[in-house]
Protein backbone atom coordinates (compact mmCIF):
# COMPACT_ATOMS: atom_id res chain seq x y z
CA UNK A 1 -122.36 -114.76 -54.71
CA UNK A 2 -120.88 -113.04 -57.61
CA UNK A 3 -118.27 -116.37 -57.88
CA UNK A 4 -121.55 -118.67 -58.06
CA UNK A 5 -123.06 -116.84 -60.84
CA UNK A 6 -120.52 -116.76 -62.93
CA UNK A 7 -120.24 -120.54 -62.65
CA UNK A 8 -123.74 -120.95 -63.37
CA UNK A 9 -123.52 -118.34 -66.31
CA UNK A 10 -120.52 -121.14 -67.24
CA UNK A 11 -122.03 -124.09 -67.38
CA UNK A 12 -125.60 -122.64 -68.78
CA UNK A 13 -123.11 -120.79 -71.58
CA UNK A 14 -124.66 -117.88 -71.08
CA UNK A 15 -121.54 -114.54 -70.98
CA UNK A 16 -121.76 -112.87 -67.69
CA UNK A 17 -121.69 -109.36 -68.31
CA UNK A 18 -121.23 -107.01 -65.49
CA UNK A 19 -121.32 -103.34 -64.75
CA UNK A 20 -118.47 -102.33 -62.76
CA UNK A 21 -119.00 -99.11 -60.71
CA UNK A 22 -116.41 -97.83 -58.61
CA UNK A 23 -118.37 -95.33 -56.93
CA UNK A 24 -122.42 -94.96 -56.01
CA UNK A 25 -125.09 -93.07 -56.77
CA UNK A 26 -125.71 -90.38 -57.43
CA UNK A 27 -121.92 -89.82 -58.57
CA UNK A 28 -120.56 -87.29 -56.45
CA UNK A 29 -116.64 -87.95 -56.24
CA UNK A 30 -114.27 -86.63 -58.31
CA UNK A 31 -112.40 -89.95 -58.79
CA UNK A 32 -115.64 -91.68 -61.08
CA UNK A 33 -113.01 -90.26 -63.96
CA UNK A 34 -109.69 -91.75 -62.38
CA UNK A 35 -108.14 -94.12 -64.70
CA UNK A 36 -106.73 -95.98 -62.07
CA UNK A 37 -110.02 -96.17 -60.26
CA UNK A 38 -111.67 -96.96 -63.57
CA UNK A 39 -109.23 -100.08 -64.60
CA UNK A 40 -109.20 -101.47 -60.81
CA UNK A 41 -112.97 -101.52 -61.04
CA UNK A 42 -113.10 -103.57 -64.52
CA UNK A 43 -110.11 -105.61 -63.26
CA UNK A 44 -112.23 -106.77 -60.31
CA UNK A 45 -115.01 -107.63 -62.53
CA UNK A 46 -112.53 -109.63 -64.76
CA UNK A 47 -111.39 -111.63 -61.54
CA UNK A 48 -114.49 -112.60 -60.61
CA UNK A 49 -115.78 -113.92 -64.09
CA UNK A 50 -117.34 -111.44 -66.35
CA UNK A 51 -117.29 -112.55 -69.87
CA UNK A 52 -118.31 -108.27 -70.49
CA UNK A 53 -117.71 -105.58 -68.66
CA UNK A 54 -119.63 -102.64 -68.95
CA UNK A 55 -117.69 -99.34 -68.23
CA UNK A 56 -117.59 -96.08 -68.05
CA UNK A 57 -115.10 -94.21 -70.24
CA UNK A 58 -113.00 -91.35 -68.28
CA UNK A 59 -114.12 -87.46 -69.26
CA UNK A 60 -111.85 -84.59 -69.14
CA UNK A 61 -113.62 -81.31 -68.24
CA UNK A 62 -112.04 -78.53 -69.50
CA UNK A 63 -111.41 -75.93 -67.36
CA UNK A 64 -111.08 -72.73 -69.10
C-alpha cells in the first residue's frame, strides 16, 4: 500500500511526507531514543518513497 501511494503522490506531484515511528503508542521502550533505531526507521520511509520524513530527534536524559 505504502509503494502505491507514493506512486500516486508521483504522478499527482504532490511530496509524500511520512512519519516514521519505530515504536507505538503510548511510547514505553527505552529504544524510541536509539539512534540506530531512529535512522533505520527514516531509512525505511526513504525506501519506500517519502519525499519528507517526519522524525523524532533522540533525547538524552540526564541522570544525575
Amino acid at each position: 500500500m505504502a509503494m502505491q501511494l507514493a506512486q500516486a503522490a508521483d504522478r499527482w506531484n504532490v511530496p509524500l511526507i511520512v512519519e516514521s515511528l519505530p515504536y507505538g503508542y503510548p511510547v514505553t521502550s527505552d529504544d524510541s531514543n536509539n539512534p540506530a533505531i531512529i535512522a533505520a526507521s527514516a531509512r525505511a520511509a526513504v525506501e519506500l518513497g517519502a519525499d519528507v520524513i517526519k522524525r523524532v530527534l533522540p533525547v538524552h536524559q540526564r541522570t544525575d
